[in-house]
Every structure is written in structure tokens, then in C-alpha cells.
Protein backbone atom coordinates (compact mmCIF):
# COMPACT_ATOMS: atom_id res chain seq x y z
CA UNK A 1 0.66 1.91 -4.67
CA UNK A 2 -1.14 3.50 -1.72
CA UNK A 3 -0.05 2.10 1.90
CA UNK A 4 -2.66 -0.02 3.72
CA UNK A 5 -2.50 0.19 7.58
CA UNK A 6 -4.06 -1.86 10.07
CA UNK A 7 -5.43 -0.29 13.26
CA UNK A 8 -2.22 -0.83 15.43
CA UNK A 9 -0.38 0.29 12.74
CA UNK A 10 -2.49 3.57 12.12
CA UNK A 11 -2.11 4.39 15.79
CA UNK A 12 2.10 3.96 15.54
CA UNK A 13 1.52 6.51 13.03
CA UNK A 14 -1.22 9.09 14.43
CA UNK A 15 0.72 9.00 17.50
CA UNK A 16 -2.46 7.54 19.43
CA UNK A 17 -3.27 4.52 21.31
CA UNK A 18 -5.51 1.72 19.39
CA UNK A 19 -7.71 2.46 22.00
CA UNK A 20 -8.38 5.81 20.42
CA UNK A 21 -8.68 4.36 16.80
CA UNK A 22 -11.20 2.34 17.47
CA UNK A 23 -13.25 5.31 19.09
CA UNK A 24 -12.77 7.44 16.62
CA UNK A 25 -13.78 4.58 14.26
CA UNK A 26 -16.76 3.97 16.06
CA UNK A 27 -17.71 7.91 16.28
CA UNK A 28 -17.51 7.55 12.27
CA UNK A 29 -14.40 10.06 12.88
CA UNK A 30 -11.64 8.81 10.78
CA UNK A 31 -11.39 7.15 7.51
CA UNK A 32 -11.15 3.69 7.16
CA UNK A 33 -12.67 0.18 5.70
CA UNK A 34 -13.67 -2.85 7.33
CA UNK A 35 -11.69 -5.67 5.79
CA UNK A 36 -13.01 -9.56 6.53
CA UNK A 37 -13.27 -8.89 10.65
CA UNK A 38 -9.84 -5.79 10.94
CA UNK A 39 -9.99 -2.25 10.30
CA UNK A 40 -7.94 -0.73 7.01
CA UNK A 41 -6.79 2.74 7.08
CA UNK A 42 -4.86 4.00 3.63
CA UNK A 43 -2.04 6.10 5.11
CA UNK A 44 -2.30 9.05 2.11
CA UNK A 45 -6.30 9.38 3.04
CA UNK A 46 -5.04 9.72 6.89
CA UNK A 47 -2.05 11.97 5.81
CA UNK A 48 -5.19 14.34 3.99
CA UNK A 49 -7.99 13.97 7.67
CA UNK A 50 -4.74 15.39 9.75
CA UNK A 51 -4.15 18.60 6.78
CA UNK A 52 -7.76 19.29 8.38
CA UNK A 53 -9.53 18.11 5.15
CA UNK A 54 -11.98 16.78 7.63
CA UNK A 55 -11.18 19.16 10.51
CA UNK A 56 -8.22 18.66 13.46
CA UNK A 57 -7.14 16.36 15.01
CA UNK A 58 -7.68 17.56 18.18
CA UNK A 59 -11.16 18.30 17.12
CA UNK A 60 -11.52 14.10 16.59
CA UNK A 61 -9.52 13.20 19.67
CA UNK A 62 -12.06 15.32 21.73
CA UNK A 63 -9.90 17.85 23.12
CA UNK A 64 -9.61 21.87 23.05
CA UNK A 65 -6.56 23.03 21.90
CA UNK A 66 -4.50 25.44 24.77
CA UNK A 67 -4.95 28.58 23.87
């Protein structure tokens, strides 16, 4: 069975602040479901955005990578 993260949870594991979720969320940036009134985020669909199946993550976070 596929983990289900809440939105603190999903920033533990993006390394992020919750802050930053919810941007991204709000940008329509990051995969995840509304659920009742808190944010769901299945950990294997997050594991597949950061592999750059929807580009990089410092693409989302709004940042150039140093080149």
C-alpha cells in the first residue's frame, strides 16, 4: 500500500519548510489531493516529481541551480 503524507510530513521528507509546500501547492507545482480541509501527498508520486518526471526541484522551489 502506497504511503499517504500530510503536508508537514511531505516537507520532513522534501527537505523543505511547510511554508514551501503550501506554495508550491498553491502554484499547482507538486502533486497532491485535498482531503476533507488537509493536503495529501502519496510519497511514491513525490519520489517520481523529484526523478524530474515533472521537472527539478529546484525548478519548483524557484531557484537557479549554481553553475
Amino acid at each position: 500500500m502506497d504511503e499517504i503524507l500530510t503536508a508537514n510530513e511531505a516537507a520532513d521528507y522534501l527537505k523543505v519548510t511547510v511554508r514551501t509546500i503550501y506554495r508550491l501547492i498553491r502554484e499547482g507545482k507538486i502533486p497532491g489531493c485535498k482531503v476533507g480541509g488537509s493536503w495529501r501527498f502519496r510519497r511514491d508520486i513525490l519520489d517520481d516529481w523529484l526523478a524530474g518526471s515533472r521537472g527539478s526541484l529546484p525548478e519548483f522551489l524557484g531557484k537557479t541551480p549554481n553553475r
